[in-house]
N, C-alpha and C. Protein backbone atom coordinates (compact mmCIF):
# COMPACT_ATOMS: atom_id res chain seq x y z
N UNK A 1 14.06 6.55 2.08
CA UNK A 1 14.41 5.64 1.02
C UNK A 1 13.32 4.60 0.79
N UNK A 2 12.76 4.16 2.33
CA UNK A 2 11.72 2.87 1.92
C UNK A 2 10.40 3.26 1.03
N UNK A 3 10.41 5.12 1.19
CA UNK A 3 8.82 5.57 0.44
C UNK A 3 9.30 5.49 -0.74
N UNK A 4 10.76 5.71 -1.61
CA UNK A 4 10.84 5.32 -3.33
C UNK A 4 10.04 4.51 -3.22
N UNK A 5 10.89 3.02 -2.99
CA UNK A 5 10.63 1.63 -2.87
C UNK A 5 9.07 1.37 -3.02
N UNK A 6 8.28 1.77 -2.04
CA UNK A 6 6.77 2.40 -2.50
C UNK A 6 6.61 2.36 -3.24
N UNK A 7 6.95 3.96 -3.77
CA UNK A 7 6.55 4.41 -4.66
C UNK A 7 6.74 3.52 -6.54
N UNK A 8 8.03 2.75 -5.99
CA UNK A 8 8.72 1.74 -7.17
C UNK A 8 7.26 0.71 -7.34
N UNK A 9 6.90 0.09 -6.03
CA UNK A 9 5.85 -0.70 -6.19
C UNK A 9 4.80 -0.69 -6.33
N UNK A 10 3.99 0.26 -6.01
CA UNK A 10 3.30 1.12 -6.73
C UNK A 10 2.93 1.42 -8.24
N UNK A 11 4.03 1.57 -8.29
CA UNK A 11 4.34 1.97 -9.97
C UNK A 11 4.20 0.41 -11.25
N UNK A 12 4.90 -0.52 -10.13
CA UNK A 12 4.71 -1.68 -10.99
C UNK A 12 3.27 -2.35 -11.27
N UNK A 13 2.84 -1.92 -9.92
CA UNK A 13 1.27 -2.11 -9.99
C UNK A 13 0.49 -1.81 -10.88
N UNK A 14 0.75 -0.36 -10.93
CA UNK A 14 0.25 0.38 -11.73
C UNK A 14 0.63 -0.38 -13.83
N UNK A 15 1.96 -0.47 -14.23
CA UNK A 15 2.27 -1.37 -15.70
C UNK A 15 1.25 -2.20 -15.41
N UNK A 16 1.60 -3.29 -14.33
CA UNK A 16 1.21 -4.80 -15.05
C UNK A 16 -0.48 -4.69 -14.99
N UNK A 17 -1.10 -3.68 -14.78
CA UNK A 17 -2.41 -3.67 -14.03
C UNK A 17 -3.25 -3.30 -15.87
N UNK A 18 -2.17 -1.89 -16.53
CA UNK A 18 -2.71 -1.96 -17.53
C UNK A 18 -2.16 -2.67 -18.45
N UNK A 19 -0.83 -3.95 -18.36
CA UNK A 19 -0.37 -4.67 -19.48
C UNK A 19 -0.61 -6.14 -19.15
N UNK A 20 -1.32 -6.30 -18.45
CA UNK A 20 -1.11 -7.55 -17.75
C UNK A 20 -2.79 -8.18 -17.46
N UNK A 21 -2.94 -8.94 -16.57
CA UNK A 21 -4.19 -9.65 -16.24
C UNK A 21 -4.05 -10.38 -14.63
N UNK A 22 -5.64 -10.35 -14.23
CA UNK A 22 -5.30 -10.99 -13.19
C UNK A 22 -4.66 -12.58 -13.01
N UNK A 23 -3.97 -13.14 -12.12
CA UNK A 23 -3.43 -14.21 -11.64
C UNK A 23 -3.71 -14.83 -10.08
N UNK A 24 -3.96 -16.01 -10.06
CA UNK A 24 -3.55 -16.86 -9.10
C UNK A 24 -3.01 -17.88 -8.98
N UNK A 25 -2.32 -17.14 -7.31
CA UNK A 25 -1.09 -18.51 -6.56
C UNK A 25 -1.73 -19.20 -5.79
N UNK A 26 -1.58 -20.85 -6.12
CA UNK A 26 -2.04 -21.51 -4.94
C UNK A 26 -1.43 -22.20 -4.35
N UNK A 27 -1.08 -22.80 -3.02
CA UNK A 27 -0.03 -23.72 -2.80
C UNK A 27 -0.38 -24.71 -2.12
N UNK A 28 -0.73 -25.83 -1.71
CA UNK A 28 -0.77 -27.04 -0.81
C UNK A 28 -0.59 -26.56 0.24
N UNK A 29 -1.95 -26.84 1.36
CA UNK A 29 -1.78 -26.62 2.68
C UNK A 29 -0.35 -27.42 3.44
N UNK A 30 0.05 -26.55 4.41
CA UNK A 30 1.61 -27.30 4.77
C UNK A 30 0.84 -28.57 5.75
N UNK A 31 1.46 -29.71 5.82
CA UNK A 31 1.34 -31.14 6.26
C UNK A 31 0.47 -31.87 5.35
N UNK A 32 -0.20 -32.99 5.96
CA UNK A 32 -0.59 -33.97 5.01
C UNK A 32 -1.74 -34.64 5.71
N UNK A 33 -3.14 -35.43 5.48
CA UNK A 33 -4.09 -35.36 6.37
C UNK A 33 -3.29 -37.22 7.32
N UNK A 34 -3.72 -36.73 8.17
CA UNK A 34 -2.97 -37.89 9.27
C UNK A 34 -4.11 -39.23 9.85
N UNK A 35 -3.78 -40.08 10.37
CA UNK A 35 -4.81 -41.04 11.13
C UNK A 35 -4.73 -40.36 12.25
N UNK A 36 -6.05 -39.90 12.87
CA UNK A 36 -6.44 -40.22 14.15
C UNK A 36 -6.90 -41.38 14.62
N UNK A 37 -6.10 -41.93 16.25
CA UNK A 37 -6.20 -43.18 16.01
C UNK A 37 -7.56 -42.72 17.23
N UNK A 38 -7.80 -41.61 18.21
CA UNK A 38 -9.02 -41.71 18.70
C UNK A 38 -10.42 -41.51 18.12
N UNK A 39 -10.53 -41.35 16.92
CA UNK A 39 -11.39 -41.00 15.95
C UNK A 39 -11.34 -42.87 15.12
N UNK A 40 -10.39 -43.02 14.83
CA UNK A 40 -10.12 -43.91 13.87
C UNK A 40 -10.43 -44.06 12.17
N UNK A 41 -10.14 -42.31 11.90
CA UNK A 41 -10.19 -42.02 10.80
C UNK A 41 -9.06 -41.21 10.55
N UNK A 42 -9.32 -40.98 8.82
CA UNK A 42 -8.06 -39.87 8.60
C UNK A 42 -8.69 -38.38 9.22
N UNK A 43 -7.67 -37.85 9.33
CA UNK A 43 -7.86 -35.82 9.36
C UNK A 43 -7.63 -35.81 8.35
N UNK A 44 -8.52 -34.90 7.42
CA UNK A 44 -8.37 -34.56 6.04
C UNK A 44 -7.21 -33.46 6.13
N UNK A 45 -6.50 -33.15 4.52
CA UNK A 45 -5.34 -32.76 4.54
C UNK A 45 -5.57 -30.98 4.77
N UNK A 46 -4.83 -30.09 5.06
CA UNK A 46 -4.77 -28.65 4.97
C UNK A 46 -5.35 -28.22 3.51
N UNK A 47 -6.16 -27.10 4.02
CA UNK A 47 -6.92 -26.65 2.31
C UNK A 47 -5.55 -26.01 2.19
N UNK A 48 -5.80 -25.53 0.35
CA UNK A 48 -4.97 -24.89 0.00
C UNK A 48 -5.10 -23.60 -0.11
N UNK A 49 -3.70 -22.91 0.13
CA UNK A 49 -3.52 -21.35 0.14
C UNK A 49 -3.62 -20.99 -0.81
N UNK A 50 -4.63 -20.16 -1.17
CA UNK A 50 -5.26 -19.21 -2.74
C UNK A 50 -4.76 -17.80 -2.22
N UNK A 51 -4.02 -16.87 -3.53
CA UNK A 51 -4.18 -15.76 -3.42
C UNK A 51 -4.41 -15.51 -4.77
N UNK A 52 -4.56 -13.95 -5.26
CA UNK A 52 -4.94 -13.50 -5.98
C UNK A 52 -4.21 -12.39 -6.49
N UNK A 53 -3.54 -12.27 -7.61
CA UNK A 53 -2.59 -11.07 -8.31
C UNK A 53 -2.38 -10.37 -9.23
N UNK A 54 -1.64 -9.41 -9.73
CA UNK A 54 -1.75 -8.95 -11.35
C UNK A 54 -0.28 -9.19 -11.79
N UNK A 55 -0.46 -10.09 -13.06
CA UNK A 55 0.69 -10.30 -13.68
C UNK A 55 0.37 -9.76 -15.29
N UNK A 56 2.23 -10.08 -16.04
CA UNK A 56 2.10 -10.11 -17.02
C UNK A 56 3.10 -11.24 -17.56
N UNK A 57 2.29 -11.96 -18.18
CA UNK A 57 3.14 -13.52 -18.69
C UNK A 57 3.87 -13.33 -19.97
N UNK A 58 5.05 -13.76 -20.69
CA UNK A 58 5.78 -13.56 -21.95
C UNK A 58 6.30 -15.17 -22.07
N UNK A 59 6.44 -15.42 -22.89
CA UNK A 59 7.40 -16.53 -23.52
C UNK A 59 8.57 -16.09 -23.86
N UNK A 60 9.85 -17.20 -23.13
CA UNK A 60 11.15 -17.03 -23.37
C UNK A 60 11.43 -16.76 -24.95
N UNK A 61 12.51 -15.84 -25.19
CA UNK A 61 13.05 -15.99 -26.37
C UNK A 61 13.99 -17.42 -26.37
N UNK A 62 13.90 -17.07 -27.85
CA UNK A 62 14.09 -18.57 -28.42
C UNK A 62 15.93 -18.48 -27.56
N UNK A 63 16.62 -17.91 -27.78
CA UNK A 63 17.97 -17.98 -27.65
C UNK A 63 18.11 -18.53 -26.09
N UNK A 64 17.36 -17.69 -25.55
CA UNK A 64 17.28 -17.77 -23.77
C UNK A 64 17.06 -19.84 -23.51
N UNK A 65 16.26 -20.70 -24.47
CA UNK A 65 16.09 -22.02 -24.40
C UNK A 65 17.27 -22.95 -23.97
N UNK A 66 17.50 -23.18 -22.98
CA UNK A 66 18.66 -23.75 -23.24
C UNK A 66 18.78 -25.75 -22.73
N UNK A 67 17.04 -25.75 -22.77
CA UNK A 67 17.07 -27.06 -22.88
C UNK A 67 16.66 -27.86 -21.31
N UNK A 68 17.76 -27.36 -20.39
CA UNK A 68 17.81 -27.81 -19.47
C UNK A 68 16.94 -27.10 -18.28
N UNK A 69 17.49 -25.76 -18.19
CA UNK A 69 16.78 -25.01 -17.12
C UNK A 69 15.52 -24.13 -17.89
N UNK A 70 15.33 -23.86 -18.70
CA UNK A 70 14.36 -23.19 -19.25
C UNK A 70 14.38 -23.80 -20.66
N UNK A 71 12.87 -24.54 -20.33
CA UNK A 71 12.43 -25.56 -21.72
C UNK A 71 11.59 -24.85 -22.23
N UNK A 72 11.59 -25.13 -23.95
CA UNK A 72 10.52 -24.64 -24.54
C UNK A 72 8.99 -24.72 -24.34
N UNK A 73 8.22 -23.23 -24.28
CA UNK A 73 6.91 -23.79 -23.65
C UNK A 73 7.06 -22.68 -22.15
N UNK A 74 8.00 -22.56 -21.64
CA UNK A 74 8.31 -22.12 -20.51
C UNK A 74 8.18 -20.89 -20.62
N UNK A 75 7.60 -20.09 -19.57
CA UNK A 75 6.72 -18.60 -19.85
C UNK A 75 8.04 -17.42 -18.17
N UNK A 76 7.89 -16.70 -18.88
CA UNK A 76 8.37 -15.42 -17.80
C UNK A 76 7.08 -14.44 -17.54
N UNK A 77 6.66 -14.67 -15.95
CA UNK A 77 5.37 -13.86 -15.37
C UNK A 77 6.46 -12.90 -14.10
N UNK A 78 5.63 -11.72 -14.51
CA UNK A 78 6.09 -10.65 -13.99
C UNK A 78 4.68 -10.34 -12.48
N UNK A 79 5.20 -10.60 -11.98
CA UNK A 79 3.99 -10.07 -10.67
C UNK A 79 3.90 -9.00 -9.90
N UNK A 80 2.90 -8.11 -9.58
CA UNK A 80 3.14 -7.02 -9.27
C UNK A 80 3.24 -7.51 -7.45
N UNK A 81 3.77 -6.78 -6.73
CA UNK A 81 3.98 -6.81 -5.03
C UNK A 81 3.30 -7.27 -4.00
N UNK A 82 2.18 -6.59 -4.66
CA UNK A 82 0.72 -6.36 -3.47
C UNK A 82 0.34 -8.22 -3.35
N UNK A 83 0.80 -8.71 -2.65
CA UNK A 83 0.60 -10.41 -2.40
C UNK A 83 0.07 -10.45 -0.93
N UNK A 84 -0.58 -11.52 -0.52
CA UNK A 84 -0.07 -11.77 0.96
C UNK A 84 1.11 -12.66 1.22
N UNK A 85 1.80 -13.43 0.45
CA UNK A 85 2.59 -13.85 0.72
C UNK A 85 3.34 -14.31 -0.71
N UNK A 86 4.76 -14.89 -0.54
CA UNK A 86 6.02 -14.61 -1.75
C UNK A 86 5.72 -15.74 -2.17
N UNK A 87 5.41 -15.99 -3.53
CA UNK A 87 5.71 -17.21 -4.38
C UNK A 87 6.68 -18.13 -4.49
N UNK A 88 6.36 -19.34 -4.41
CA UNK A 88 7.54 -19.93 -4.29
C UNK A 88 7.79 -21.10 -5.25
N UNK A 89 9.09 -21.73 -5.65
CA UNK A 89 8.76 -23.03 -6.30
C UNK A 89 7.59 -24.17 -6.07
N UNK A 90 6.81 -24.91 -6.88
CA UNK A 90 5.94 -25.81 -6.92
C UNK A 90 4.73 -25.00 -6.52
N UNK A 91 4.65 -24.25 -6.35
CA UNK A 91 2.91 -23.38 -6.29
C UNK A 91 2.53 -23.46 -7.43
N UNK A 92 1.04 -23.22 -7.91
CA UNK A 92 0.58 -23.16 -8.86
C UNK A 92 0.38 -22.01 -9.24
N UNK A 93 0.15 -21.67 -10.53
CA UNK A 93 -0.03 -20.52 -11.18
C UNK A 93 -1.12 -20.54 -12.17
N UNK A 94 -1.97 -19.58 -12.21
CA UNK A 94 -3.09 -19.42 -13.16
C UNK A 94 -3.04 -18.18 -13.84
N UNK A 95 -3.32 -18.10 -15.10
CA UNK A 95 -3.00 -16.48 -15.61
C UNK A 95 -4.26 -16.71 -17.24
N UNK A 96 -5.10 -15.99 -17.31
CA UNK A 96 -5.70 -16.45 -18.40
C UNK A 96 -6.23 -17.89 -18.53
N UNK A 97 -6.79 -18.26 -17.65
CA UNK A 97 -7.54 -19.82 -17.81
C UNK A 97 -6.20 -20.61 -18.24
N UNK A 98 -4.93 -20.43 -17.60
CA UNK A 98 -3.98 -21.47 -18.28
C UNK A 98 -3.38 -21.90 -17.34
N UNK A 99 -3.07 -23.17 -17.09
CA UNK A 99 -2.47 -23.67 -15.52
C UNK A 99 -0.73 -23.77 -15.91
N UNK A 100 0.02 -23.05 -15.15
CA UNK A 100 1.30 -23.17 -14.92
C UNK A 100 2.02 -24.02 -13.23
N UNK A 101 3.05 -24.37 -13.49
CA UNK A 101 3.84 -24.48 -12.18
C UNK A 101 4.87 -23.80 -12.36
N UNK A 102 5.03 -23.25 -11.36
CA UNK A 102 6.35 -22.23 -10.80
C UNK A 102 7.58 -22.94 -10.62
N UNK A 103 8.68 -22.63 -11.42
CA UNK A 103 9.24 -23.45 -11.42
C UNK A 103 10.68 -22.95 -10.56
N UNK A 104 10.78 -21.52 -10.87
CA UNK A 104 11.45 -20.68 -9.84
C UNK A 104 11.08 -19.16 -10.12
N UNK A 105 11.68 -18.12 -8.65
CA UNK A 105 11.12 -17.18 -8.31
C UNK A 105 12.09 -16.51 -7.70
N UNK A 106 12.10 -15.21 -8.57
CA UNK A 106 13.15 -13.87 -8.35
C UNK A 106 12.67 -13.05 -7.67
N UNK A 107 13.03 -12.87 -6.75
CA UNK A 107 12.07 -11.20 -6.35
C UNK A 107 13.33 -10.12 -6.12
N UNK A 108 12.31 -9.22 -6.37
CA UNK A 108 13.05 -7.71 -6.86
C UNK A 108 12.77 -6.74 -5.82
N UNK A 109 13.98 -6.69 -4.57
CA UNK A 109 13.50 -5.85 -3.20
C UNK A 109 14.94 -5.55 -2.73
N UNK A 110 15.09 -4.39 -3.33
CA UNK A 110 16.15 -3.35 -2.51
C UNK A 110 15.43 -2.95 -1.52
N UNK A 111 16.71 -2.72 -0.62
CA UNK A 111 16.22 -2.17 0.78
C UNK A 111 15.45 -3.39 1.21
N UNK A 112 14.93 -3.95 1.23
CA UNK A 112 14.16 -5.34 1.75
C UNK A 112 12.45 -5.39 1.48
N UNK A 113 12.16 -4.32 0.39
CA UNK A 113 10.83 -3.94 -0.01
C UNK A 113 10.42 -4.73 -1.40
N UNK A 114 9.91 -5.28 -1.33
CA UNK A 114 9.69 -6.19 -2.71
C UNK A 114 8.99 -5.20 -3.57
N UNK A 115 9.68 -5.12 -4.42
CA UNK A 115 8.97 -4.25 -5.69
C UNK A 115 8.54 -4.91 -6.88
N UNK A 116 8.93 -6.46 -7.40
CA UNK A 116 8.30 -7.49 -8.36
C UNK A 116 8.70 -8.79 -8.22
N UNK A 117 8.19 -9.42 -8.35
CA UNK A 117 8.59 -11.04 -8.19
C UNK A 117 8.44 -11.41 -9.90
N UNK A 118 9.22 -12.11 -9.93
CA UNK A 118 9.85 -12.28 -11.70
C UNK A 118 9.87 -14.25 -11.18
N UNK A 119 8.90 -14.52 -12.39
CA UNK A 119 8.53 -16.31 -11.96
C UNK A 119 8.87 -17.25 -12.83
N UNK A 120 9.45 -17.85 -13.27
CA UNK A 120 9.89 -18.95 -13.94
C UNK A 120 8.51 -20.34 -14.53
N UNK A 121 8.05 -20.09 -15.30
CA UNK A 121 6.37 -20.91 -15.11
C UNK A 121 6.58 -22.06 -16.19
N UNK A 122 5.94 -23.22 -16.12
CA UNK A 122 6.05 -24.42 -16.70
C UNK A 122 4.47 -24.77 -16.80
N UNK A 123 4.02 -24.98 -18.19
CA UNK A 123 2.37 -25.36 -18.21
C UNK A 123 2.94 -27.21 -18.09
């Protein structure tokens, strides 16, 4: 069953690769840079986590607007699998020289195999 699943992701790879463009996720290294007090300087903060992906970005239909949770302006990016790691709210998003924030994030994994992550994006 897990080689469909594969084969499912695979396959998505394969759409968004010819409908789509590359993308990157970046996120804020986890903590924050601290005082060392035997140094008596700061530790600079964690670089940030860059990856690199193939999406395909759309704008909500108009009906789907509903003001509150999905504002106008607000884009649906389809991501293909192959990540090192799952997108999450407040990461950044790049798709076409255009800066988004993630505003939320679906992923699509029967059996426990991620086959697309479906992103909620806010420029």
């Amino acid at each position: 069953m897990a080689k469909d699943y594969d084969k499912t992701a695979a396959a998505a790879l394969r759409m968004l690769t010819n409908a789509g463009a590359a993308c990157t996720i970046a996120r804020q290294g986890e903590g924050s840079g601290s005082y060392n007090p035997d140094t008596g300087t700061f530790d600079p903060a964690p670089a940030p986590l860059v990856q690199t992906g193939t999406a395909a970005v759309f704008p909500y239909p108009e009906k789907l607007i509903d003001g509150t949770t999905i504002l106008r302006g607000d884009h649906k990016a389809y991501v293909a699998p192959q990540l090192d790691w799952a997108p999450r709210a407040t990461d950044a998003f790049t798709w076409q020289c255009k800066n988004y924030t993630v505003i939320s994030v679906d992923t699509l994994a029967p059996a426990g195999r991620v086959v697309l992550y479906t992103l909620q994006v806010r420029a």
